[in-house]
N, C-alpha and C. Protein backbone atom coordinates (compact mmCIF):
# COMPACT_ATOMS: atom_id res chain seq x y z
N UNK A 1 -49.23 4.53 18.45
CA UNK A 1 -48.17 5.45 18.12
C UNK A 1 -48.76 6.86 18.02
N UNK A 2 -47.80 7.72 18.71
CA UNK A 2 -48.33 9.36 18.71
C UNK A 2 -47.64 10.19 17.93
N UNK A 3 -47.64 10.96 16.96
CA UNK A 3 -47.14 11.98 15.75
C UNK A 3 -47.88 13.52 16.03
N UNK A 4 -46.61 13.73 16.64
CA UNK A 4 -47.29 15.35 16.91
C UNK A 4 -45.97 16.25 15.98
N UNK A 5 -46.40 17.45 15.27
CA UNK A 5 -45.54 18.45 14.37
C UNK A 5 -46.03 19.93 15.24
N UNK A 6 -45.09 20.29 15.96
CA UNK A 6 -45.04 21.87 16.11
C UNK A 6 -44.56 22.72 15.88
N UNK A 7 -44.76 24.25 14.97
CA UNK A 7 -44.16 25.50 14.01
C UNK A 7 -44.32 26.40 15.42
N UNK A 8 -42.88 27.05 15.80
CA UNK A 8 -42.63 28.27 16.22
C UNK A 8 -42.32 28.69 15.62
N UNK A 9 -42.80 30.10 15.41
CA UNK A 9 -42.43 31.46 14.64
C UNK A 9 -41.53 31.97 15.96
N UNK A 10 -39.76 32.17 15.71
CA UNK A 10 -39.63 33.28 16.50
C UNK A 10 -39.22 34.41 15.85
N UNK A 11 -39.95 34.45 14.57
CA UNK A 11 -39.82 35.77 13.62
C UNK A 11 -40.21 36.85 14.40
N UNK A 12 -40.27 37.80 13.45
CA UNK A 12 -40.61 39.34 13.95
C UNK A 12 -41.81 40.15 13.04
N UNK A 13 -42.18 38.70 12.32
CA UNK A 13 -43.33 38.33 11.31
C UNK A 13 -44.49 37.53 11.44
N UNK A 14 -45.46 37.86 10.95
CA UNK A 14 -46.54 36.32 10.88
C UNK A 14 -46.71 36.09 9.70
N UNK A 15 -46.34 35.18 9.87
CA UNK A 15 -45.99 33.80 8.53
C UNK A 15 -47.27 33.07 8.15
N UNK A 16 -47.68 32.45 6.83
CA UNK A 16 -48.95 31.76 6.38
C UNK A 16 -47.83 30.44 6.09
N UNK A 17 -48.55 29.66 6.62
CA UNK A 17 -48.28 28.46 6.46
C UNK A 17 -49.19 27.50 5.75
N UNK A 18 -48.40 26.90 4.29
CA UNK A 18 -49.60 25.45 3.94
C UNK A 18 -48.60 24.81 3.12
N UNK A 19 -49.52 23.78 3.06
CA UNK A 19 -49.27 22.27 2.72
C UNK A 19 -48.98 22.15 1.37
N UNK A 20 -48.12 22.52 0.88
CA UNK A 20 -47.44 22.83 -0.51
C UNK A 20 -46.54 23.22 -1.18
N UNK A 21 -45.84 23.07 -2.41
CA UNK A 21 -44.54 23.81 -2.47
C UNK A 21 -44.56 25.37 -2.41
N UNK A 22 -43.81 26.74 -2.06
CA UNK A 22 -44.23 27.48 -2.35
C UNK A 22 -43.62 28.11 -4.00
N UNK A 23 -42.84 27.31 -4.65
CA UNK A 23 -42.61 26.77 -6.01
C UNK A 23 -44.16 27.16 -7.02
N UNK A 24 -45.16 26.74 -6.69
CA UNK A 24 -46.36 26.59 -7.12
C UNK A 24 -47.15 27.75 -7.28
N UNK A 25 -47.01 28.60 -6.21
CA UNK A 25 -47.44 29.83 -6.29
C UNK A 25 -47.12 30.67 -4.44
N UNK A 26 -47.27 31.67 -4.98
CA UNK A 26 -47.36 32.26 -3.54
C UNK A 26 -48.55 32.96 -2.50
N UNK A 27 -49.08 32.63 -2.70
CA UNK A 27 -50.46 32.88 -2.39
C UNK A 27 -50.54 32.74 -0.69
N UNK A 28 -50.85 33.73 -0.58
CA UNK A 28 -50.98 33.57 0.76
C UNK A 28 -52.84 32.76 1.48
N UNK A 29 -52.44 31.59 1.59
CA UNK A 29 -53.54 30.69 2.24
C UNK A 29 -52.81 29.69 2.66
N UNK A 30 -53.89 29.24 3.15
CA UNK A 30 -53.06 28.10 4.44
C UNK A 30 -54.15 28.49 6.19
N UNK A 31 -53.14 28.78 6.92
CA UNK A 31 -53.10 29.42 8.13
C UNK A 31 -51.95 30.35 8.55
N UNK A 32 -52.21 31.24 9.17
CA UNK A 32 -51.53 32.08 9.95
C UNK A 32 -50.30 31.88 10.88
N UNK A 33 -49.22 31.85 10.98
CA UNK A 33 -48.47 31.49 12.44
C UNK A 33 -48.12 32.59 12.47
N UNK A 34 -48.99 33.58 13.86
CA UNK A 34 -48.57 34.16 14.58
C UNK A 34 -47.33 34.89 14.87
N UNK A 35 -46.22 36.10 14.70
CA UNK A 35 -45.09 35.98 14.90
C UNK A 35 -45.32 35.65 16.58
N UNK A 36 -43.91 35.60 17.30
CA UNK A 36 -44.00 34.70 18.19
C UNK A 36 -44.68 33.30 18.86
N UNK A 37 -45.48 33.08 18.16
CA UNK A 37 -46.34 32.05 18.46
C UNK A 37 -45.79 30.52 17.95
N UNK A 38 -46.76 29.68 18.71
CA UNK A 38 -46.42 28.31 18.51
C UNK A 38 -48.00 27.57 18.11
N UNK A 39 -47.93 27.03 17.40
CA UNK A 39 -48.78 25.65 16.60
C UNK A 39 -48.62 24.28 16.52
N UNK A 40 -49.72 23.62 16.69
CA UNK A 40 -49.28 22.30 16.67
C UNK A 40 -49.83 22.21 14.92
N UNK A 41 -49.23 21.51 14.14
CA UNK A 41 -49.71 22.04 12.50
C UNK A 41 -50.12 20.46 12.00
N UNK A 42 -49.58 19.20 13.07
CA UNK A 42 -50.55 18.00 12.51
C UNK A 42 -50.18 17.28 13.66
N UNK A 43 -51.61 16.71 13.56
CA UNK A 43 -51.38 15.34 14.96
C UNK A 43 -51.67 13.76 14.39
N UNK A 44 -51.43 13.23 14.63
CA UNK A 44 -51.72 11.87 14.39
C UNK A 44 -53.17 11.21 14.85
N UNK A 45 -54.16 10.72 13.86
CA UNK A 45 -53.70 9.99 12.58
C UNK A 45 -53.62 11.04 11.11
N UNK A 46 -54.08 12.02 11.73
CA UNK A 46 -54.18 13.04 10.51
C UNK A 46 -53.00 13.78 9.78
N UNK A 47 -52.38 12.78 9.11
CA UNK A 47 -50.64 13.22 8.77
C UNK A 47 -50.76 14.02 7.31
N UNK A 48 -49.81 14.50 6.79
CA UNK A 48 -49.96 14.70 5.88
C UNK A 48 -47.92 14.55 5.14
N UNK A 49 -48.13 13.99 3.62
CA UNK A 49 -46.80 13.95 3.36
C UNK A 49 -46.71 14.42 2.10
N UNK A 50 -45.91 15.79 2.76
CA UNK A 50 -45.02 16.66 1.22
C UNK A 50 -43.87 17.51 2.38
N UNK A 51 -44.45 18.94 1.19
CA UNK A 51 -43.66 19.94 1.48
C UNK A 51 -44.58 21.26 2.15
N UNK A 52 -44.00 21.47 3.16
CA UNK A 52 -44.86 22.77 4.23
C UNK A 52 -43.94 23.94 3.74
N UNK A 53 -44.49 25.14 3.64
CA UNK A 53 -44.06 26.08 2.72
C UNK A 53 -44.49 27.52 3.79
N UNK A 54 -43.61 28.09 4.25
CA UNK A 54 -44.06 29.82 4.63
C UNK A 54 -43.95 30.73 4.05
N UNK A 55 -44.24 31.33 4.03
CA UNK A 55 -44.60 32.87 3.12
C UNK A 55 -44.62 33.61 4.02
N UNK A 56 -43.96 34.69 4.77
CA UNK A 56 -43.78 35.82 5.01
C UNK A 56 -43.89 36.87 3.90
N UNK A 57 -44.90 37.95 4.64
CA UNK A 57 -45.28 39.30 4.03
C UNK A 57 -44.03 39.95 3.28
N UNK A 58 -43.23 40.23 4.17
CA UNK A 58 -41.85 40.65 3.56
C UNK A 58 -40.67 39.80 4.34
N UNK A 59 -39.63 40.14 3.63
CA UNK A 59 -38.21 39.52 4.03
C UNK A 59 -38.25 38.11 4.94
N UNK A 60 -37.52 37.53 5.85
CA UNK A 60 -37.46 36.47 6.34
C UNK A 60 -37.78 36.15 7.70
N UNK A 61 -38.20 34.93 8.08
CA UNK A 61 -38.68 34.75 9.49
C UNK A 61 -38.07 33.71 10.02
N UNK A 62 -38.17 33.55 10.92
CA UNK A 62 -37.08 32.05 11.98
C UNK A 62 -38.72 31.37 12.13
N UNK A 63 -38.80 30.19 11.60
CA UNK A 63 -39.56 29.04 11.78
C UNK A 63 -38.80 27.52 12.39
N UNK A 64 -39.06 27.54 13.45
CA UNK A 64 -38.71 25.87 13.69
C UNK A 64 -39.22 24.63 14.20
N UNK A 65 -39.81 23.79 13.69
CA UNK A 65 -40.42 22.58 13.39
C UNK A 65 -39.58 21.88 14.27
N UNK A 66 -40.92 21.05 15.11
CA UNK A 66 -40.21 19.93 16.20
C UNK A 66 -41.51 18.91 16.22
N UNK A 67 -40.95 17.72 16.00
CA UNK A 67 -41.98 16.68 15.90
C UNK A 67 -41.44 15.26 16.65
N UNK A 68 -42.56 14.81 17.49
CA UNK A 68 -42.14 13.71 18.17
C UNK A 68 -43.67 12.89 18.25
């Protein structure tokens, strides 16, 4: 079985992305997504299960997650 997760930013921002609530704090760490750019952010067997959290510098960004 194959588990692939990919984050497009089609913000007008680059977004930090990590593996956490952003509830917890806001801290910018993680990784980077690029505005316009695309990431693959987990592949299989290396899964991970919660909550993925972005943080944009200011105001809001279009992130969309596609996993197959």
């Amino acid at each position: 079985m194959s588990i692939r997760v990919v984050m497009t930013n089609d913000g007008n921002q680059d977004v930090w992305i990590k593996f956490q609530a952003a509830s917890v704090d806001n801290d910018k760490k993680g990784f980077i997504l690029y505005k316009g750019s695309a990431a693959d952010i987990l592949l299989a067997p290396n899964m991970y299960v919660g909550e993925i959290s972005g943080i944009a510098a200011n105001g809001n960004s279009t992130i969309h997650i596609t996993s197959y």
